[in-house]
N, C-alpha and C. Protein backbone atom coordinates (compact mmCIF):
# COMPACT_ATOMS: atom_id res chain seq x y z
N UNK A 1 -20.21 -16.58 -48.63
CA UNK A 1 -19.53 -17.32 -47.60
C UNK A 1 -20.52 -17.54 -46.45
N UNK A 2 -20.74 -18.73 -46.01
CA UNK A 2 -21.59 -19.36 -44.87
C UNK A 2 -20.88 -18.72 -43.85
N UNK A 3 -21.34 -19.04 -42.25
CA UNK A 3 -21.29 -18.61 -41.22
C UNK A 3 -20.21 -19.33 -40.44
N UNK A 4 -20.26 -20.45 -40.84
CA UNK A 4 -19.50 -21.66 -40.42
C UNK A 4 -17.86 -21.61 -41.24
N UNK A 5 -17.54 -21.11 -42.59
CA UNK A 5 -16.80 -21.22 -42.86
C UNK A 5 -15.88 -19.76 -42.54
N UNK A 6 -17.22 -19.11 -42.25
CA UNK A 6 -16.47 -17.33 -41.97
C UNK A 6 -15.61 -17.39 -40.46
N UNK A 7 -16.55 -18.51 -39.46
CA UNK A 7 -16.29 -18.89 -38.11
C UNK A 7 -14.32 -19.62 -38.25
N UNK A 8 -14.65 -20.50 -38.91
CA UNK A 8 -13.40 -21.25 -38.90
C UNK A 8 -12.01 -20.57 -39.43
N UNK A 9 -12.49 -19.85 -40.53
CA UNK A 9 -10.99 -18.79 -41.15
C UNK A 9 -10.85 -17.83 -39.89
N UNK A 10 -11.53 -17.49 -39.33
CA UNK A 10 -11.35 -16.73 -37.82
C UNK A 10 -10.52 -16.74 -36.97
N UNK A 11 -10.92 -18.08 -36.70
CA UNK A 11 -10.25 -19.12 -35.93
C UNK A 11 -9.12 -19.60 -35.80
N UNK A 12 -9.10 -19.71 -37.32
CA UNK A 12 -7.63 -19.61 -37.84
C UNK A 12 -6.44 -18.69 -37.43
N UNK A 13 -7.09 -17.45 -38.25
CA UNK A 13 -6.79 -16.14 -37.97
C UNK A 13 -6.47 -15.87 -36.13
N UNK A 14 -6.76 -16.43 -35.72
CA UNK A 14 -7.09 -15.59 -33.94
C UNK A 14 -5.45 -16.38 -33.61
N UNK A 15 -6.02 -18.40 -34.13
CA UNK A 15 -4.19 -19.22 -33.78
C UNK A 15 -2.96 -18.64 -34.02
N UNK A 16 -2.92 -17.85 -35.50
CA UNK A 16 -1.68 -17.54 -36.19
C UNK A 16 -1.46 -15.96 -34.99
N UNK A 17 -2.42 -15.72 -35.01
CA UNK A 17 -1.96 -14.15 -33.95
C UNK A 17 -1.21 -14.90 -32.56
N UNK A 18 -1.85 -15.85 -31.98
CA UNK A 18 -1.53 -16.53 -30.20
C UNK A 18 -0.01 -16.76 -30.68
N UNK A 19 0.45 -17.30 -31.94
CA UNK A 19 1.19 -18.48 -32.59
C UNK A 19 2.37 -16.78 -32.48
N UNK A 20 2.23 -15.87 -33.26
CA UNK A 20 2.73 -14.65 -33.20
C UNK A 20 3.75 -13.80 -32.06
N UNK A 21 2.30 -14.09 -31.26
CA UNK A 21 2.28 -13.58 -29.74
C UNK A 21 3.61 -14.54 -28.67
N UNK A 22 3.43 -15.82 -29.03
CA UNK A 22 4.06 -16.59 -28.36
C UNK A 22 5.50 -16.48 -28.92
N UNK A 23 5.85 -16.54 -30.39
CA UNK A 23 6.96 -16.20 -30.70
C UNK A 23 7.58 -15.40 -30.55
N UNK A 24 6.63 -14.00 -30.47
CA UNK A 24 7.57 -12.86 -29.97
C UNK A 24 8.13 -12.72 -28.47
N UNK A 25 7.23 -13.67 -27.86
CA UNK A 25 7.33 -13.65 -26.10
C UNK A 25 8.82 -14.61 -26.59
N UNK A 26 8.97 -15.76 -27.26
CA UNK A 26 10.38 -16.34 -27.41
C UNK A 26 11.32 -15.52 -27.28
N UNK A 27 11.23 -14.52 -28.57
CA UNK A 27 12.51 -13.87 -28.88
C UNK A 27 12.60 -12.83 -28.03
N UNK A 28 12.15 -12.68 -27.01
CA UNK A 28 12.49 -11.43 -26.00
C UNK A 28 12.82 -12.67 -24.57
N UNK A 29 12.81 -13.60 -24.55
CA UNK A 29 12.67 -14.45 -23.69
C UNK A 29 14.12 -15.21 -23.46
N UNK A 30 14.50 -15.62 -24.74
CA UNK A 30 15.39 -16.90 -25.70
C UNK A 30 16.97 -16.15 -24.94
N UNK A 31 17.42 -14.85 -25.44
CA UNK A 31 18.59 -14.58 -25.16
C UNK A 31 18.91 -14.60 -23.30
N UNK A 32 18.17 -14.66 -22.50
CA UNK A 32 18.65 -14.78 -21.44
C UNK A 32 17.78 -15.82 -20.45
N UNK A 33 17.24 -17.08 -21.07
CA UNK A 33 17.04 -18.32 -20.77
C UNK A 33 18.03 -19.62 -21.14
N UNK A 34 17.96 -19.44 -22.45
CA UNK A 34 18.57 -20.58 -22.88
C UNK A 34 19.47 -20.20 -24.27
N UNK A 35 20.14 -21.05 -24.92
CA UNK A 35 21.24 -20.76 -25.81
C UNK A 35 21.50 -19.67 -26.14
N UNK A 36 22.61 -19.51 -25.02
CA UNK A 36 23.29 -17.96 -25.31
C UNK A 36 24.13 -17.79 -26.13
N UNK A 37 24.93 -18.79 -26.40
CA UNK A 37 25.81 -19.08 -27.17
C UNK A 37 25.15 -18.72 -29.10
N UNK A 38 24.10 -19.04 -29.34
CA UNK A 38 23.77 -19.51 -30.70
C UNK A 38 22.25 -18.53 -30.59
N UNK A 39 22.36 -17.06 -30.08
CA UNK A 39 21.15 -15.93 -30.10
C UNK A 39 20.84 -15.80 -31.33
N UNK A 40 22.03 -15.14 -32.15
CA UNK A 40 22.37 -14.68 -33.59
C UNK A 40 21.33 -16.13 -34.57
N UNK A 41 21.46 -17.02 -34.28
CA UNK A 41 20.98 -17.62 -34.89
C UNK A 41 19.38 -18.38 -35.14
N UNK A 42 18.96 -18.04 -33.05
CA UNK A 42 17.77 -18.52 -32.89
C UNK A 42 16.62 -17.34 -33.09
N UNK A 43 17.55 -16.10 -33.47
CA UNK A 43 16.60 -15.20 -33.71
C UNK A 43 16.31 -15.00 -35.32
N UNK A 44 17.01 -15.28 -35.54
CA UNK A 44 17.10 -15.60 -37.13
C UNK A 44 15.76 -16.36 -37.60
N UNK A 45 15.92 -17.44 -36.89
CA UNK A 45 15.20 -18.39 -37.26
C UNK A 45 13.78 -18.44 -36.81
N UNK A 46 13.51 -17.61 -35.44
CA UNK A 46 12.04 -17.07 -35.19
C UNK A 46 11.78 -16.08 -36.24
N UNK A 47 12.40 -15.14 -36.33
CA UNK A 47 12.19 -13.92 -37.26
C UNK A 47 11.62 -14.39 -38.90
N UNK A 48 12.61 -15.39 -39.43
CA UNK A 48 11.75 -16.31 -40.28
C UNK A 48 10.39 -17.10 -40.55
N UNK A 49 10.54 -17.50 -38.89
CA UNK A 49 9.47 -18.31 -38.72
C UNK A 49 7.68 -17.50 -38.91
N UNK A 50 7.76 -16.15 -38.01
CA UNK A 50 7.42 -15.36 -38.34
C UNK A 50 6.82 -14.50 -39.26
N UNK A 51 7.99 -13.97 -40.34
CA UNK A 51 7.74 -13.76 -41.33
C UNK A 51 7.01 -13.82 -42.41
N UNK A 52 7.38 -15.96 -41.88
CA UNK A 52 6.16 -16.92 -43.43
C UNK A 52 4.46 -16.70 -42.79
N UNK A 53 4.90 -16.86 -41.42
CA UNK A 53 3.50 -17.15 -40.58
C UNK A 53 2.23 -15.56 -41.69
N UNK A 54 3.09 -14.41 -41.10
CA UNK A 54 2.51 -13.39 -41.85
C UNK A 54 2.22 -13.22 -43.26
N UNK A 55 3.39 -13.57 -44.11
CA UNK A 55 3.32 -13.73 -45.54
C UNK A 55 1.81 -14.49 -45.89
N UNK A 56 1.70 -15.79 -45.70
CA UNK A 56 1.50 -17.08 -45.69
C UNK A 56 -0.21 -16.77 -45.16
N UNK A 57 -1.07 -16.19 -43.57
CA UNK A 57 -1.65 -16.00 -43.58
C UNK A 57 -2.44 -14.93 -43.62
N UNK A 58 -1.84 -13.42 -43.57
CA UNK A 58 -1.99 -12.45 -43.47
C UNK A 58 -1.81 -11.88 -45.07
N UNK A 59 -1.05 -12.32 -45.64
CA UNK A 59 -1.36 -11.61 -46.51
C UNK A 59 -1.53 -12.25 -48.17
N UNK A 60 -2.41 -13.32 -47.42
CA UNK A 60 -3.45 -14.32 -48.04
C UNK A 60 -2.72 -14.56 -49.18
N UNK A 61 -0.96 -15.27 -49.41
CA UNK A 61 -0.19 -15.84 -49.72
C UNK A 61 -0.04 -17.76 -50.52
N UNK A 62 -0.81 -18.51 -48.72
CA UNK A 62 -1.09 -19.66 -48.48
C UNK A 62 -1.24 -20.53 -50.11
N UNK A 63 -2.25 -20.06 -50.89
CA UNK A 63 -2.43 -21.22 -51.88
C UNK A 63 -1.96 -20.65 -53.26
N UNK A 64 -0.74 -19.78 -53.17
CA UNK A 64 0.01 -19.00 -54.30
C UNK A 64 1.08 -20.52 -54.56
N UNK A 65 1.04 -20.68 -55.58
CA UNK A 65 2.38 -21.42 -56.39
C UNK A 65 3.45 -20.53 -56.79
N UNK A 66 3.47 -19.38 -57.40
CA UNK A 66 4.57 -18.82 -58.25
C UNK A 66 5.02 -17.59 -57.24
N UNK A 67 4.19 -17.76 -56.18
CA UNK A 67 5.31 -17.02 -54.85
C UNK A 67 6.21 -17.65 -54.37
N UNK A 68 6.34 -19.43 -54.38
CA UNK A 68 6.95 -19.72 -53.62
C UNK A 68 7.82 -20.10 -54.30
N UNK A 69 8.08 -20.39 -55.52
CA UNK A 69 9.00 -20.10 -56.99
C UNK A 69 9.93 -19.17 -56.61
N UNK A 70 9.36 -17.71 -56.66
CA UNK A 70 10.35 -16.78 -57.03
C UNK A 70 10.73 -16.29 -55.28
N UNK A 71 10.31 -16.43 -54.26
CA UNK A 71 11.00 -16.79 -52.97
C UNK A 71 12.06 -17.68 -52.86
N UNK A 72 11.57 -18.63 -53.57
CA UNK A 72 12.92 -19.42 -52.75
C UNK A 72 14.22 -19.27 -54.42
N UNK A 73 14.26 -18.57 -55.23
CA UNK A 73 14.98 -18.02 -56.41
C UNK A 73 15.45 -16.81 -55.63
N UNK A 74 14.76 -16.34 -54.98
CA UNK A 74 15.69 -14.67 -54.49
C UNK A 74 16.46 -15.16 -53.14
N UNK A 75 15.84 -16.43 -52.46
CA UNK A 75 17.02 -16.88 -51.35
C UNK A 75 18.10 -17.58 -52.10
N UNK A 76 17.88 -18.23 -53.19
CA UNK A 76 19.01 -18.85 -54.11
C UNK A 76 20.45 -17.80 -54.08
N UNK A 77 19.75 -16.55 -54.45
CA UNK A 77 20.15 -15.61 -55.39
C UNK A 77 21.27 -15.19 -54.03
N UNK A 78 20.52 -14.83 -53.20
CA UNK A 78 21.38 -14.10 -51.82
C UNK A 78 22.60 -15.25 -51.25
N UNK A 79 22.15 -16.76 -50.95
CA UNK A 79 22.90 -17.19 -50.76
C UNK A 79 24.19 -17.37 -51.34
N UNK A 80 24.06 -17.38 -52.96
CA UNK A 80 25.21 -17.38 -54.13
C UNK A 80 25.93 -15.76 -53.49
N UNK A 81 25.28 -14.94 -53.67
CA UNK A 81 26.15 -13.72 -53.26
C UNK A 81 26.62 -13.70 -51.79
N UNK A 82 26.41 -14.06 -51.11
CA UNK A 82 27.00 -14.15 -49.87
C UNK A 82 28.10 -15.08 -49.94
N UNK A 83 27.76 -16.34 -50.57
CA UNK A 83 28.78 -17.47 -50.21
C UNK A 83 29.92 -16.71 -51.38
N UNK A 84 30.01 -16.05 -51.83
CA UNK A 84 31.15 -15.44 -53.27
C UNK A 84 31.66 -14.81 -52.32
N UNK A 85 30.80 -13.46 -51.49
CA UNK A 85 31.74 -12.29 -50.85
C UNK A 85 32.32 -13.19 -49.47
N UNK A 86 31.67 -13.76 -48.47
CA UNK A 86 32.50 -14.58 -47.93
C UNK A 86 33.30 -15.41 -48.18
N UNK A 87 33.86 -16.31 -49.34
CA UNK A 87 34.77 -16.77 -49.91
C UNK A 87 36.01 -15.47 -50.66
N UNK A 88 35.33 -14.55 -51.20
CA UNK A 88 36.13 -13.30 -51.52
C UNK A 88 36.78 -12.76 -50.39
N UNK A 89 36.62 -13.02 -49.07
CA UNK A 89 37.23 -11.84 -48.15
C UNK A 89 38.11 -12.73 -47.31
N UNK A 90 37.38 -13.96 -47.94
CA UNK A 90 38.47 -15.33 -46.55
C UNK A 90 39.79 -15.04 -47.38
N UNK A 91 39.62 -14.82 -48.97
CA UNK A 91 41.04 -14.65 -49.57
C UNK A 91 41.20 -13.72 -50.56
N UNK A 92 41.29 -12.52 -49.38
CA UNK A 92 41.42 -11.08 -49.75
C UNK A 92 43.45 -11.24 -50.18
N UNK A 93 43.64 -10.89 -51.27
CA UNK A 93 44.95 -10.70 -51.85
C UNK A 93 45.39 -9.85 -50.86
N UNK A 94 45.33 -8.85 -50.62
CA UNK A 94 46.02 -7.70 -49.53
C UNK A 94 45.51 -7.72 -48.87
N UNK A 95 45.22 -8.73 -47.92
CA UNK A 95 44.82 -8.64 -46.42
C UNK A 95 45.83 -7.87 -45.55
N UNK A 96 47.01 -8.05 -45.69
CA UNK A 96 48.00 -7.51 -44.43
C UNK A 96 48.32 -5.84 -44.47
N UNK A 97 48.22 -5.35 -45.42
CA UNK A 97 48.29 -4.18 -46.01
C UNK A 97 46.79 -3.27 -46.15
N UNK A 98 45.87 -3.87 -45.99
CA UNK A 98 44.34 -3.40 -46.24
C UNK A 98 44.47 -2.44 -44.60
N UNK A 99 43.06 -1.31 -44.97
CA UNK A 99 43.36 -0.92 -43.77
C UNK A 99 41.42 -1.29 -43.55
N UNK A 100 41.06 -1.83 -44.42
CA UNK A 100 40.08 -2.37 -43.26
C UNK A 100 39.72 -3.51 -42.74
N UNK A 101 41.12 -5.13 -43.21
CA UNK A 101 41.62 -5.96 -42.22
C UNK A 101 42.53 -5.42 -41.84
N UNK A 102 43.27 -4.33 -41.22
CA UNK A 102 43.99 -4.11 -40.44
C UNK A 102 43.93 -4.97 -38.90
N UNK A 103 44.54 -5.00 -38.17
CA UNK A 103 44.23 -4.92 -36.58
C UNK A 103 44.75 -4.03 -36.30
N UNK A 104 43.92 -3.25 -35.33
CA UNK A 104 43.70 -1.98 -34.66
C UNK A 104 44.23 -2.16 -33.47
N UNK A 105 44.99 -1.24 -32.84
CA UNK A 105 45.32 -1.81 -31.16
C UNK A 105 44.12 -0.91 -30.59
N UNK A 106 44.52 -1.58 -29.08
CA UNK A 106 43.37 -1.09 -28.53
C UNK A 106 43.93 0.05 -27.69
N UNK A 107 43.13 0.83 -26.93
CA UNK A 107 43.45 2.43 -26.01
C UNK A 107 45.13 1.85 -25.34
N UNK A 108 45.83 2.41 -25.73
CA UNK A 108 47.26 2.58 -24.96
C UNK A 108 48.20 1.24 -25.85
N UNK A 109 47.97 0.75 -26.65
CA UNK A 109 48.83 -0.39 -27.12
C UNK A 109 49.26 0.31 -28.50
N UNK A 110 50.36 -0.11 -29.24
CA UNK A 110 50.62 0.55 -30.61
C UNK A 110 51.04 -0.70 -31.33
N UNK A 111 50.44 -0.66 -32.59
CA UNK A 111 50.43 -1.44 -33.81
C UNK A 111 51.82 -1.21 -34.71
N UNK A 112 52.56 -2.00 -34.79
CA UNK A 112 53.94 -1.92 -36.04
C UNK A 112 53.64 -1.90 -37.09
N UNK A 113 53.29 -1.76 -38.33
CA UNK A 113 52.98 -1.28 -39.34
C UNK A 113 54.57 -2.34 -40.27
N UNK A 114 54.67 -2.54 -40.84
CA UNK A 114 55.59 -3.45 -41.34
C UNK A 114 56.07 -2.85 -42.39
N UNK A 115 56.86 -2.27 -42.80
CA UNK A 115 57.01 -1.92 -44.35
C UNK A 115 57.77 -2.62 -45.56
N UNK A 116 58.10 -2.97 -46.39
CA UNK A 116 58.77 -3.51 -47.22
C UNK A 116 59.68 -2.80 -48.09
């Protein structure tokens, strides 16, 4: 490896750290600047952002084909199971009777319990 090409992967290397640096200054920044409403989600999405940044240059990822195959097959995979158990719980058969959709009262209020 020349001097010039050792210089430039460096270089590289030094952006993705600033690129790092700046994102993390976001996500400590983000919840009490701007969209408070939608945190849950913008941290999500740095934390991702993130993630690939590291995958991708750090752990010399970048010109893999059959990583990015079986990545985006294991997000397949999670989304199918999530969208089942969230569709499973929107129509839980014994919701009213379950005691962990119950509603709970809160300090000094009491819950009726219904019986049949």
């Amino acid at each position: 490896m020349d001097i010039n090409t050792y210089k430039a992967q460096k270089a590289k290397y030094y952006k993705v750290l600033v690129g790092l640096l700046l994102l993390t200054t976001l996500t400590f920044v983000q919840p009490h600047l701007f969209l408070e409403n939608a945190t849950f989600a913008i941290q999500l999405m740095i934390g991702a952002v993130k993630a690939w940044l590291i995958v991708m240059y750090y752990m010399h990822l970048k010109g893999e084909t059959l990583i990015g195959w079986t990545v985006a097959f294991a997000i397949a995979l999670v989304v199918i199971f999530f969208a089942t158990v969230i569709t499973d719980v929107n129509h839980f058969q014994f919701k009213d009777s379950s005691y962990i959709t119950e509603q709970h009262a809160s300090a000094g209020e009491h819950v009726q319990h219904h019986e049949e």
